[in-house]
N, C-alpha and C. Protein backbone atom coordinates (compact mmCIF):
# COMPACT_ATOMS: atom_id res chain seq x y z
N UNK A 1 -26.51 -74.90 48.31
CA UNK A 1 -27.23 -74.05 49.24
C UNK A 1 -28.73 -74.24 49.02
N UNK A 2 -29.61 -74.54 50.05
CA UNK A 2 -30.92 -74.68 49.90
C UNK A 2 -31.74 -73.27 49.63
N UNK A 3 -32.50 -73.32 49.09
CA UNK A 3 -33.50 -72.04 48.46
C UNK A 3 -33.65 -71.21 50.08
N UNK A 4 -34.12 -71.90 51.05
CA UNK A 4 -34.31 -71.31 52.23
C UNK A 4 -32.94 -70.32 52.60
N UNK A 5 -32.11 -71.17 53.02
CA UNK A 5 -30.54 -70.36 52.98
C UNK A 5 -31.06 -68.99 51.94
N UNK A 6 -30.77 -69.24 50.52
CA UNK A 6 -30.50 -68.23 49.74
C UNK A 6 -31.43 -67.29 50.00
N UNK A 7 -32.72 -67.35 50.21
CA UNK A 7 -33.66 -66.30 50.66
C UNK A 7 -33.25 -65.55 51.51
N UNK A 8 -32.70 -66.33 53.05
CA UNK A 8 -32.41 -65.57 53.82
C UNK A 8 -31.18 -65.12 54.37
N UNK A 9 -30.25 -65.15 53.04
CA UNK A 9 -28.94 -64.00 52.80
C UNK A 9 -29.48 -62.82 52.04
N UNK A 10 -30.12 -63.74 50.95
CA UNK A 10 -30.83 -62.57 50.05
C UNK A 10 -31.48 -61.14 50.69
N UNK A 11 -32.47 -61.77 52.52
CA UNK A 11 -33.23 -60.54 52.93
C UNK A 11 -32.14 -60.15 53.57
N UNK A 12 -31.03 -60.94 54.71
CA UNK A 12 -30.16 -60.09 55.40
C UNK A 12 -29.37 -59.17 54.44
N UNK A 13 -29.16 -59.37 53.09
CA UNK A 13 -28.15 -58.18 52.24
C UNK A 13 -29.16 -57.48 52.12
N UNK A 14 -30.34 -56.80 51.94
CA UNK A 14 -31.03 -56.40 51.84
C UNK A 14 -31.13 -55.22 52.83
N UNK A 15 -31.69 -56.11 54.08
CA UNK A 15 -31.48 -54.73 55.53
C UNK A 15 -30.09 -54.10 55.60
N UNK A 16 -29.29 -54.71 54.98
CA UNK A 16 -27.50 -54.06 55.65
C UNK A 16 -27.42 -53.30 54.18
N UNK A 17 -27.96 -53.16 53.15
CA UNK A 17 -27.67 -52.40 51.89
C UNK A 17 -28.32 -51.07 51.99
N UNK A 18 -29.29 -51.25 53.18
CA UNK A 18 -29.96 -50.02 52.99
C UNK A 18 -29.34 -48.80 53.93
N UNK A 19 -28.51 -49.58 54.47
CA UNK A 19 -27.27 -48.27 55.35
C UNK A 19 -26.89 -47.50 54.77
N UNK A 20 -26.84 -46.26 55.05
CA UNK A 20 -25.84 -44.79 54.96
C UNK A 20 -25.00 -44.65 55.94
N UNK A 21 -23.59 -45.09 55.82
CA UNK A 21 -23.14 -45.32 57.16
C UNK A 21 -22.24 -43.12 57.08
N UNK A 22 -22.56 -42.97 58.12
CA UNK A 22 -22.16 -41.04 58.16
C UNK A 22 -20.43 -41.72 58.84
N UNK A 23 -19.47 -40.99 58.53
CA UNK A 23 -18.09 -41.34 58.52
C UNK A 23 -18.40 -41.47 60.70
N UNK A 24 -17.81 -42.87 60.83
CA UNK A 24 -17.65 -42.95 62.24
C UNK A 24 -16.27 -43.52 62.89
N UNK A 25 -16.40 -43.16 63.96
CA UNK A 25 -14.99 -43.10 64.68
C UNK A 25 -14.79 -44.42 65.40
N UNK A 26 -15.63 -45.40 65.15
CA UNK A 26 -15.39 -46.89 65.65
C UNK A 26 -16.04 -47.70 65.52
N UNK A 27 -16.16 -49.01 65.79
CA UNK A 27 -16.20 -50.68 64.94
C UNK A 27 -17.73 -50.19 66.11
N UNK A 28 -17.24 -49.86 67.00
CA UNK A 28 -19.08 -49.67 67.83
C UNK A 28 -20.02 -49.14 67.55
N UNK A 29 -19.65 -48.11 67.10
CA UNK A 29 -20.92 -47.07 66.15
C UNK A 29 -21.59 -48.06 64.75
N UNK A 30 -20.87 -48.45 64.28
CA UNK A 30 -20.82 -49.09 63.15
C UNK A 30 -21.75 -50.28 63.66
N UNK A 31 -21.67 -51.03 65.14
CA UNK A 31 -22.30 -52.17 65.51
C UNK A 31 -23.34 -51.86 65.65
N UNK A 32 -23.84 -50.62 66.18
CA UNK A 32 -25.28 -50.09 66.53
C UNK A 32 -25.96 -49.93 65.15
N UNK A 33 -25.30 -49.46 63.99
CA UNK A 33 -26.36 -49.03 63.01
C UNK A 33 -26.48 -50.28 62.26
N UNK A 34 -25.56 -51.21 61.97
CA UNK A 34 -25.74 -52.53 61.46
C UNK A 34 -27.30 -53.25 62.38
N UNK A 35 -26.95 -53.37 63.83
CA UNK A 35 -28.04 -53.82 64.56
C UNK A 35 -29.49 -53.13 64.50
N UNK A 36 -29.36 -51.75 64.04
CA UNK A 36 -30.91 -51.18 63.84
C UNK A 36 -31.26 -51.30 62.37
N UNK A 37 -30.43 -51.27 61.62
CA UNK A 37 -30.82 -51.83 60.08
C UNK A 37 -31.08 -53.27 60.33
N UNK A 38 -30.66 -54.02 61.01
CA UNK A 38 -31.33 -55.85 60.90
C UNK A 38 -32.35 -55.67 61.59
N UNK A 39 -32.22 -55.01 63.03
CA UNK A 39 -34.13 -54.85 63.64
C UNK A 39 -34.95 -54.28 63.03
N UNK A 40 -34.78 -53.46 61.97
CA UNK A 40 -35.26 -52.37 61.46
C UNK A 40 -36.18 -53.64 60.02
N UNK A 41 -35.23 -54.36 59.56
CA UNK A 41 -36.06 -55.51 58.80
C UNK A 41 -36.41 -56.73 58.98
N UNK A 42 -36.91 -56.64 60.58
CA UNK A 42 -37.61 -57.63 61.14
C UNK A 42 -36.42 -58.68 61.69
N UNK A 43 -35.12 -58.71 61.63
CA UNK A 43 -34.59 -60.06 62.31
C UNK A 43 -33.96 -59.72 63.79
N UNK A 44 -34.31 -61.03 64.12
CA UNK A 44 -34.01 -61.46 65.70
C UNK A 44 -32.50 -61.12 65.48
N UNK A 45 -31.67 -60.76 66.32
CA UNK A 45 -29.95 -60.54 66.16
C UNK A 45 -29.49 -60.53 67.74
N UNK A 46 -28.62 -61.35 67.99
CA UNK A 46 -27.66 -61.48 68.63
C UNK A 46 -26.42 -61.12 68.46
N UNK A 47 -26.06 -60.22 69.60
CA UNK A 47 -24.81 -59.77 69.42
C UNK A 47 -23.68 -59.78 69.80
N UNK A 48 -22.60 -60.33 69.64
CA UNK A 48 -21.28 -60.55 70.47
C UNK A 48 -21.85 -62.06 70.84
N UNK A 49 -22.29 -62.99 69.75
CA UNK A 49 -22.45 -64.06 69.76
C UNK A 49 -21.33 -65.20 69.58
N UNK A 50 -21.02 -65.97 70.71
CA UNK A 50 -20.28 -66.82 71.26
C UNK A 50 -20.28 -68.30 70.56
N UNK A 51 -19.12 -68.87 69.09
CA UNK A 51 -19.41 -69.87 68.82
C UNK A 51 -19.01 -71.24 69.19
N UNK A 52 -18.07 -71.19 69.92
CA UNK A 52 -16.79 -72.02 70.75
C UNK A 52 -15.99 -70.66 71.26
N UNK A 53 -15.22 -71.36 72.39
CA UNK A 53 -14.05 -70.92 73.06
C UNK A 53 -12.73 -69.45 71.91
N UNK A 54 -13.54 -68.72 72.09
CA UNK A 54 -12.36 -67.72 71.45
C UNK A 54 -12.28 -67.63 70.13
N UNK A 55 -14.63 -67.67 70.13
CA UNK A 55 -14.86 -67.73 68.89
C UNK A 55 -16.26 -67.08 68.48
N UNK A 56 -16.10 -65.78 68.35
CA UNK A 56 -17.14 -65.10 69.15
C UNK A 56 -17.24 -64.32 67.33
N UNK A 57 -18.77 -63.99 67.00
CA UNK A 57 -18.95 -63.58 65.82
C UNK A 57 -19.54 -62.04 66.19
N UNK A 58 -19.83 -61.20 65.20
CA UNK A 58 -20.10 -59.80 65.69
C UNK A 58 -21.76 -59.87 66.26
N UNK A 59 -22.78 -60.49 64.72
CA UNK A 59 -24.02 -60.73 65.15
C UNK A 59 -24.21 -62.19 64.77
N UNK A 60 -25.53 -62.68 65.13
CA UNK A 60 -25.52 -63.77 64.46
C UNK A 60 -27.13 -63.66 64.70
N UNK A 61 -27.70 -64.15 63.13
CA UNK A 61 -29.17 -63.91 63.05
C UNK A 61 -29.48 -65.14 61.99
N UNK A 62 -30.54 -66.23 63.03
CA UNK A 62 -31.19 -67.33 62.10
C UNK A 62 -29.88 -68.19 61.57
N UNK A 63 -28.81 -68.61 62.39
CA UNK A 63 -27.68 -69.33 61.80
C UNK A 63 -26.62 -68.67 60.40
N UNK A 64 -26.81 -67.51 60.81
CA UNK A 64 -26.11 -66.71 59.37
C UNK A 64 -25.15 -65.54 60.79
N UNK A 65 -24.20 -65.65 60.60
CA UNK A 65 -22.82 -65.03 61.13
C UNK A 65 -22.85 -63.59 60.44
N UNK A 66 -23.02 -62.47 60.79
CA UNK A 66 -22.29 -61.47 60.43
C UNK A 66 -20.75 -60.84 60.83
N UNK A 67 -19.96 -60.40 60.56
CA UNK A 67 -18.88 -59.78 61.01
C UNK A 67 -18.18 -58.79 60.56
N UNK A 68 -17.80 -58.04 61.41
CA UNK A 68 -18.09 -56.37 60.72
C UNK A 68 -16.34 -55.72 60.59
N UNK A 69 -16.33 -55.57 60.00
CA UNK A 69 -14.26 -55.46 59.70
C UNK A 69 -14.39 -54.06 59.02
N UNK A 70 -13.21 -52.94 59.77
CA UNK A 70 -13.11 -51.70 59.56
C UNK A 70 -11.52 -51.66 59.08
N UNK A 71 -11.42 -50.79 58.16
CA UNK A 71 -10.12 -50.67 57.69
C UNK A 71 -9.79 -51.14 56.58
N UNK A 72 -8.61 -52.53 55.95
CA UNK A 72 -8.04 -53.22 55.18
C UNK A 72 -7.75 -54.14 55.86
N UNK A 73 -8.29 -55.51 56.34
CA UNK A 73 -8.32 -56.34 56.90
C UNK A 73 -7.22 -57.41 55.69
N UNK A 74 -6.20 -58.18 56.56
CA UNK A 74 -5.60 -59.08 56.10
C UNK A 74 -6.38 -60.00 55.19
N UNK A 75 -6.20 -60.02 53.96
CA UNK A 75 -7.04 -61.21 53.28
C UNK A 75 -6.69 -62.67 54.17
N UNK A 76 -5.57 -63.01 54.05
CA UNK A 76 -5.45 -64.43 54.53
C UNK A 76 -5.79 -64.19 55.85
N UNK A 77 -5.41 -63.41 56.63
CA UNK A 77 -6.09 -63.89 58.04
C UNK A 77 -7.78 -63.70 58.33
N UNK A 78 -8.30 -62.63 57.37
CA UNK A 78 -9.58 -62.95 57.35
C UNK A 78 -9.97 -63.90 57.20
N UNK A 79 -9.74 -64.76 56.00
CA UNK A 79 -10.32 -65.34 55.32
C UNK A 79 -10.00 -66.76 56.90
N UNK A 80 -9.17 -67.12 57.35
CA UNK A 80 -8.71 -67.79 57.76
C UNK A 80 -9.96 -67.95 59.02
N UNK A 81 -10.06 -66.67 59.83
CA UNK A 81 -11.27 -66.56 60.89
C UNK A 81 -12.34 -66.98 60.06
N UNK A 82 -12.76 -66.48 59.29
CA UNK A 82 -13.79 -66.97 58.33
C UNK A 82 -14.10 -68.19 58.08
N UNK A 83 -13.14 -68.79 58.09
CA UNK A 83 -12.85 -70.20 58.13
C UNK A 83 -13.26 -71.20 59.47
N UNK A 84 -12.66 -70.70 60.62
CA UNK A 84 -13.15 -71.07 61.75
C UNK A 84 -13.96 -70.84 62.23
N UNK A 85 -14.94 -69.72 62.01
CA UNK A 85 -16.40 -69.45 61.93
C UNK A 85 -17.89 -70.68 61.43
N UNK A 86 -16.71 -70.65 60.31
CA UNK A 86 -17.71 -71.40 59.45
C UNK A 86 -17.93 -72.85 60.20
N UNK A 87 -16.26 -73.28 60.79
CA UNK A 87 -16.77 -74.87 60.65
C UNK A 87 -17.31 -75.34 62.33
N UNK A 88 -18.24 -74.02 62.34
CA UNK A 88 -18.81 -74.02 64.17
C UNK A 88 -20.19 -74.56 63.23
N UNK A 89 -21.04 -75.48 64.19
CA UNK A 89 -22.40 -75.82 63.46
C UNK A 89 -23.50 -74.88 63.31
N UNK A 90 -23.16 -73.86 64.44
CA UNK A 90 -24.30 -72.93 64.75
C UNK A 90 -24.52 -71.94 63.59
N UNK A 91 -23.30 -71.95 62.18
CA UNK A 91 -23.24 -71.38 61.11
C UNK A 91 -23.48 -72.06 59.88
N UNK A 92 -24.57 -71.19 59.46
CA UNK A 92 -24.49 -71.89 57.90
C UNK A 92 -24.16 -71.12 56.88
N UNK A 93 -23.83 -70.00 57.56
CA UNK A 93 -23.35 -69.36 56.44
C UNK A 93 -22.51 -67.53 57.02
N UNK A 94 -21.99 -66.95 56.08
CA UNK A 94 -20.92 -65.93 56.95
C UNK A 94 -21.22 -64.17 56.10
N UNK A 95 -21.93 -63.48 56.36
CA UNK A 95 -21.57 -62.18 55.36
C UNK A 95 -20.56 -61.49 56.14
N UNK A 96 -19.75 -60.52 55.67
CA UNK A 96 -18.90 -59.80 56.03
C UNK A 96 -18.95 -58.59 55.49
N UNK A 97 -19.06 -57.64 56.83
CA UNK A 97 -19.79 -56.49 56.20
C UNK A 97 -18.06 -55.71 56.96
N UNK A 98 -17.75 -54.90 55.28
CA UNK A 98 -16.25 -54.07 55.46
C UNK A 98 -16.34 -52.62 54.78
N UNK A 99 -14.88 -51.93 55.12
CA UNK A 99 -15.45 -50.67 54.56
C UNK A 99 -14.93 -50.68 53.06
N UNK A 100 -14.51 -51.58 52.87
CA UNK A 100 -14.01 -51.67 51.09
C UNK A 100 -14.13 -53.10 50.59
N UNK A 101 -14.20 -53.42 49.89
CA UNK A 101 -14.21 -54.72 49.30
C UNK A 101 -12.97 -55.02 49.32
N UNK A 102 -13.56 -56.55 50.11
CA UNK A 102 -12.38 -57.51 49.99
C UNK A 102 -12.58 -58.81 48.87
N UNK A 103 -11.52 -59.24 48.64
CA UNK A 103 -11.59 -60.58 47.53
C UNK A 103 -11.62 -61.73 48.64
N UNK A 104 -13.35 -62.29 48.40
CA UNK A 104 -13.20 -63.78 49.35
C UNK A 104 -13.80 -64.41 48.50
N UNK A 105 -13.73 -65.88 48.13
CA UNK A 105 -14.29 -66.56 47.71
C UNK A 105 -15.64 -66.83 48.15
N UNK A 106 -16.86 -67.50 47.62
CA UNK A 106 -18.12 -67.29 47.72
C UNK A 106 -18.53 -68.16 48.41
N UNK A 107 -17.28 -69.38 48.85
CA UNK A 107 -18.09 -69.95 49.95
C UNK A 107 -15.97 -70.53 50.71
N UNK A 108 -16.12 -70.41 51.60
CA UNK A 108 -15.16 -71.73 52.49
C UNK A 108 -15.96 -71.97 53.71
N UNK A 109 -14.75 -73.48 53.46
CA UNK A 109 -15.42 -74.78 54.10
C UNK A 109 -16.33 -75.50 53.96
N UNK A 110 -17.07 -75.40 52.73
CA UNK A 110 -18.88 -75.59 52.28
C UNK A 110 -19.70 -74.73 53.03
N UNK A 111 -19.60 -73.50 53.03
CA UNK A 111 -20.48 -72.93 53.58
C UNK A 111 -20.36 -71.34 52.77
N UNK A 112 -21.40 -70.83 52.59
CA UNK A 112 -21.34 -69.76 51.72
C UNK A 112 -21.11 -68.04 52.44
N UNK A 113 -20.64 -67.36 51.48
CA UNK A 113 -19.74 -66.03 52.26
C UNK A 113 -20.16 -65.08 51.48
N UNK A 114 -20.57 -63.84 52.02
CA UNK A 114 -20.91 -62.93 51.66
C UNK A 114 -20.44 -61.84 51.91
N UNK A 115 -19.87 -60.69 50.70
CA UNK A 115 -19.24 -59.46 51.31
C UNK A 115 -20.40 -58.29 50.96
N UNK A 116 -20.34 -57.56 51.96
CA UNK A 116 -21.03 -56.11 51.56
C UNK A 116 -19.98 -55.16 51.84
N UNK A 117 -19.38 -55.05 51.32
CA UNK A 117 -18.68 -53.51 50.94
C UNK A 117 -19.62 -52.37 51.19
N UNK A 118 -19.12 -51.03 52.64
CA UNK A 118 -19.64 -50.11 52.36
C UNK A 118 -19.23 -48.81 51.60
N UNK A 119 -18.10 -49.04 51.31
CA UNK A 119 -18.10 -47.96 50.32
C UNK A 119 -19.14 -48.20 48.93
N UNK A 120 -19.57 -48.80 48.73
CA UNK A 120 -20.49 -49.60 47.26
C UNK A 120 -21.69 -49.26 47.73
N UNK A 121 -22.38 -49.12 48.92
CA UNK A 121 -23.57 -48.02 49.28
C UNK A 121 -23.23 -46.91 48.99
N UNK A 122 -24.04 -46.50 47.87
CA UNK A 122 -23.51 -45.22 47.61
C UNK A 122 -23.97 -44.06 48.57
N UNK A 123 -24.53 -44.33 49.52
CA UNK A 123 -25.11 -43.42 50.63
C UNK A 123 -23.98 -43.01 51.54
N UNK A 124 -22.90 -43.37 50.98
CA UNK A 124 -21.68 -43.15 52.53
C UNK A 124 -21.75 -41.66 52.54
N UNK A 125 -22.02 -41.09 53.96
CA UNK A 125 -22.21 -39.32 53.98
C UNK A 125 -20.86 -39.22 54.39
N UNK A 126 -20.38 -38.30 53.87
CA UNK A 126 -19.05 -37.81 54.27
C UNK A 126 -19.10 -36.38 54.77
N UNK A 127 -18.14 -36.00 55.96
CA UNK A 127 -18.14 -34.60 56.61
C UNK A 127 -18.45 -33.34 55.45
């Protein structure tokens, strides 16, 4: 991974760490405050960004894929989209922002992966 890359996972974990996400009732609410925490630290973001045919990522900012998974998401089939994400060119790299930590390896396909777990913000407001 080039120093450039790593910087700029380094700032995108950065804007998405500083969330308090207040308990919400859908993957949409959740899209809006992800998107004002990345505008909120200066990045350009596209949303419901299109990488091929029936291959559509949540945001995508500066060639870095976000994708936002609520619940207990299938490891293997995550990991698997994750996979086909990755080997689009327009990606160089994938964070995955969930409400619990998942076990992914730190990079597939040669390309590097990032989880932010929000329960691990310790800001989660609860009712």
């Amino acid at each position: 991974m080039t120093r450039e890359l790593s910087d700029k996972l380094l700032a995108l974990r950065r804007a998405l760490e500083t969330l308090r996400i207040p308990l919400t009732h859908s993957e949409y609410q959740l899209h809006e405050l992800i998107a004002a925490a990345l505008h909120d630290g200066g990045f350009v973001v596209r949303h419901e960004a299109r990488l091929a045919p029936r291959c559509r990522v949540d945001f995508l900012v500066d060639g870095v894929g976000i994708e936002v998974k609520r619940g207990k998401p299938d490891r293997r089939r995550l990991a698997d989209q994750c996979r086909r994400y990755l080997a689009q060119d327009a990606l160089e790299a994938l964070i995955l922002v969930v409400d619990t930590r998942v076990d992914l390896p730190g990079e597939l396909g040669g390309k590097p992966v990032l989880v932010v777990a929000l329960n691990r913000l310790w800001g989660i407001a609860l009712p």
